[in-house]
Protein backbone atom coordinates (compact mmCIF):
# COMPACT_ATOMS: atom_id res chain seq x y z
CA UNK A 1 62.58 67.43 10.40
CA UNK A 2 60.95 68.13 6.78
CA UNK A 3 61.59 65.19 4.00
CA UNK A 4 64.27 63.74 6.33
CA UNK A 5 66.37 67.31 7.13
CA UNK A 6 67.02 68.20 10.20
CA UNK A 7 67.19 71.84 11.06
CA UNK A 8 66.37 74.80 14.18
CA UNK A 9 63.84 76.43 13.68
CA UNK A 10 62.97 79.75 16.08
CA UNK A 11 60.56 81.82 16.91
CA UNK A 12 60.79 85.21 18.57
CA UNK A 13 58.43 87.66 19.14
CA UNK A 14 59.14 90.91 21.15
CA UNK A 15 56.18 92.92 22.46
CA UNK A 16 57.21 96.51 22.94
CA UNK A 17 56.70 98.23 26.50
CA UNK A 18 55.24 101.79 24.80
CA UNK A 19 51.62 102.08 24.11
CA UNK A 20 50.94 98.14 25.55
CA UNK A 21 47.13 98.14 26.20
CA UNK A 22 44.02 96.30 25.73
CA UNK A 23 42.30 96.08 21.84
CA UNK A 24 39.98 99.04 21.34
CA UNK A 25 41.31 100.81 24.04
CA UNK A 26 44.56 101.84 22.59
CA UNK A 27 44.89 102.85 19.13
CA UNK A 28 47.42 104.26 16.94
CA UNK A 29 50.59 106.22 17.74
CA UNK A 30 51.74 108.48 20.40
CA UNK A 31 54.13 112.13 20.12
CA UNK A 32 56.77 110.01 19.67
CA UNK A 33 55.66 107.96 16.59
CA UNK A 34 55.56 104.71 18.98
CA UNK A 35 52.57 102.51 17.89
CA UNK A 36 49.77 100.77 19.94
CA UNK A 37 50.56 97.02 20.47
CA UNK A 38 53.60 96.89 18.36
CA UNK A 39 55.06 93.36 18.32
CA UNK A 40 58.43 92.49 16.48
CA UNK A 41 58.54 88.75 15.37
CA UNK A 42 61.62 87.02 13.98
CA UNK A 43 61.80 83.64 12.80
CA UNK A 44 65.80 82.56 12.29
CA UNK A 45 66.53 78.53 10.49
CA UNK A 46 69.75 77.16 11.04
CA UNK A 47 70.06 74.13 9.04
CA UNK A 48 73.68 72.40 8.45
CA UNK A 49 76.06 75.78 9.74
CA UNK A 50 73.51 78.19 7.72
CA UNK A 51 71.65 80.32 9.39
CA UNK A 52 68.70 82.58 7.54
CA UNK A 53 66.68 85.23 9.49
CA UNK A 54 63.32 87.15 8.38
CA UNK A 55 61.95 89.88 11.07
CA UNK A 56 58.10 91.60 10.81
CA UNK A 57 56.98 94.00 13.16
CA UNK A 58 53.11 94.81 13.76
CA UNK A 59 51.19 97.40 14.99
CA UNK A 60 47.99 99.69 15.39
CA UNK A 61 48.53 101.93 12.21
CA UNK A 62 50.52 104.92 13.21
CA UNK A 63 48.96 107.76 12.97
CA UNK A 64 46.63 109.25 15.44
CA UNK A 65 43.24 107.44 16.26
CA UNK A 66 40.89 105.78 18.47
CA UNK A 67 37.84 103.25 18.67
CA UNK A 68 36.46 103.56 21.93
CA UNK A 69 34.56 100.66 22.98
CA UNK A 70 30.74 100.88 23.13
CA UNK A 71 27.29 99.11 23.15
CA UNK A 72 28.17 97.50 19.49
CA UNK A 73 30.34 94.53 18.66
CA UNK A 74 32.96 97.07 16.26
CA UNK A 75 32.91 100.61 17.82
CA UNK A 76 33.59 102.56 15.00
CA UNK A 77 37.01 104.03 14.98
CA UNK A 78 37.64 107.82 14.61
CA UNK A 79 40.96 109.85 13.08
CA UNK A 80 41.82 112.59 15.33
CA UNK A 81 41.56 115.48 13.80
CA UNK A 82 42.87 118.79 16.02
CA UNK A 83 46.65 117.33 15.30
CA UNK A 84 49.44 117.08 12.88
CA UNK A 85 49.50 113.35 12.04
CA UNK A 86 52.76 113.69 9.84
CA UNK A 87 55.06 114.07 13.28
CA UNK A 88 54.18 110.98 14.69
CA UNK A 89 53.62 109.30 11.72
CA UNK A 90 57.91 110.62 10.31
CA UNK A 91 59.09 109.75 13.78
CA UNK A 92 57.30 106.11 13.73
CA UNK A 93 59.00 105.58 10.02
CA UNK A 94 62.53 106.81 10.78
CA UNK A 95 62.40 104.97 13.73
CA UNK A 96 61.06 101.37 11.74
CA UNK A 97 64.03 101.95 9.21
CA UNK A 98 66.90 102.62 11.29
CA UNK A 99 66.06 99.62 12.91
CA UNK A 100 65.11 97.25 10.04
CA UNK A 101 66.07 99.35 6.53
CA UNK A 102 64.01 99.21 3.97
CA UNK A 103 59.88 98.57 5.01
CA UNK A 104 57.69 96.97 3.26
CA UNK A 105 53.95 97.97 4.52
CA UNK A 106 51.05 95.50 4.21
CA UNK A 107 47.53 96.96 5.54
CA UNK A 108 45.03 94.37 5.44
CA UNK A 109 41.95 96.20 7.10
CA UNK A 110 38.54 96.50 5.57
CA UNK A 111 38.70 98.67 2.70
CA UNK A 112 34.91 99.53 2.92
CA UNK A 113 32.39 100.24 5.95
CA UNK A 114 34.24 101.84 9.17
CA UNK A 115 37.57 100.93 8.46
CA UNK A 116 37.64 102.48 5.10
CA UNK A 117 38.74 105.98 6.07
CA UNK A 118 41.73 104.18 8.33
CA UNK A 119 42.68 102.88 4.93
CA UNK A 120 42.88 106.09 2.25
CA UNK A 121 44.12 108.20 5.60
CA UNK A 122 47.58 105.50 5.74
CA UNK A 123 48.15 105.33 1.89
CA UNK A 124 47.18 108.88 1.74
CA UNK A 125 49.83 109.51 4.22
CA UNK A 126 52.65 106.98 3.27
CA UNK A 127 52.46 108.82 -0.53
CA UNK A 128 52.63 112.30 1.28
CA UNK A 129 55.78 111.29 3.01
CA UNK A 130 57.54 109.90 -0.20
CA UNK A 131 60.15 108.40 0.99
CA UNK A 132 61.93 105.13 -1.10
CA UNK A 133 62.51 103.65 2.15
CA UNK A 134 58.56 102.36 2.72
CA UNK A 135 56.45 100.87 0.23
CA UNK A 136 52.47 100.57 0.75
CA UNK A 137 50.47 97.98 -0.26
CA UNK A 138 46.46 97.76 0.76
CA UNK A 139 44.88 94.18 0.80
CA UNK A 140 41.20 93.60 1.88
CA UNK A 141 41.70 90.35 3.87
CA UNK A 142 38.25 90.07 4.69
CA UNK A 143 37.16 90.71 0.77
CA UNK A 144 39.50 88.71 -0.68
CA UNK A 145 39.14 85.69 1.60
CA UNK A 146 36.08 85.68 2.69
CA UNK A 147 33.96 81.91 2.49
CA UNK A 148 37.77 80.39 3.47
CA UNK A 149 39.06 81.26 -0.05
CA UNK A 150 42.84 81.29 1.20
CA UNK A 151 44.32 80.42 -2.35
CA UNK A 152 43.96 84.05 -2.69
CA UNK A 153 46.32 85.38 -0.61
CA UNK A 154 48.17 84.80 -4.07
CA UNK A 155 47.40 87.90 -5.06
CA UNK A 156 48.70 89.89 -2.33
CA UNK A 157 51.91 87.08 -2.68
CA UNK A 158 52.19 88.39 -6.34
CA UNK A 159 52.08 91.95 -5.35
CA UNK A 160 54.84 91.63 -2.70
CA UNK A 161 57.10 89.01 -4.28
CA UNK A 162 59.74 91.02 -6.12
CA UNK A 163 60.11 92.95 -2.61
CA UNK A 164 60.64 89.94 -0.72
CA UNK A 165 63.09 88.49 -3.22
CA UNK A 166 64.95 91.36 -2.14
């Protein structure tokens, strides 16, 4: 109850069965485009007969990767680089937008240090692939935020706002 109005509020999150495994151990995507540690949330309101749902899925970024664990507290993570990322990374999309439509990507690693390449490797990849169906937007959580500055997640609220609208 908010300001007196009752309504259901759910929560549903969905942790897929392909490429399941244990952080730093199982990065990226497999042949088949299917992405480490994917998790599909959906949160549904029903208030007075109306019911309003909003789904976002999550996973390792899907192209193919690792970061094997090691001596030091953030193993640095490498891009494979003997295969043809575009496969995986087509079948992951087609897959994401027969099952949702239209995708709306936000990547919030590090966009400097070890997790840079990561970064310019997705958007580099997302343009190559030009398809209307997936947008890309990079934010730099730990930048941006850093010193508990949430008021700016603003920005990246600004950036995605006439998406979401949608």
């Amino acid at each position: 109850s908010i300001n007196g109005k009752c309504f259901d509020w759910l929560l549903i999150s969905r942790r897929s069965c392909f490429r399941a495994g244990v952080r730093y151990y199982v990065r990226g995507i497999d042949s088949e485009g299917h992405a480490a540690n994917f998790v599909e949330t959906e949160q549904i309101v029903h208030y007075k007969g109306s019911k309003a749902s909003f789904v976002q899925t999550r996973g390792s970024i899907p192209f193919f990767w690792s970061q094997r664990p090691n001596l030091k507290y953030k193993p640095k993570p490498q891009i494979s680089k003997s295969v043809n990322h575009m496969d995986g990374f087509q079948r992951h999309f087609d897959s994401q937008i027969i099952s949702y439509g239209k995708q709306m990507i936000v990547n919030l690693v590090n966009q400097k240090g070890s997790e840079k390449p990561l970064e310019q490797t997705f958007a580099k990849m997302v343009n190559s692939m030009a398809n209307g169906m997936v947008r890309y937007v990079a934010f730099d959580f730990h930048k941006e935020c850093s010193r508990m500055r949430w008021d700016r997640l603003q920005i990246l609220l600004d950036q995605l706002a006439e998406q979401q609208d949608e």
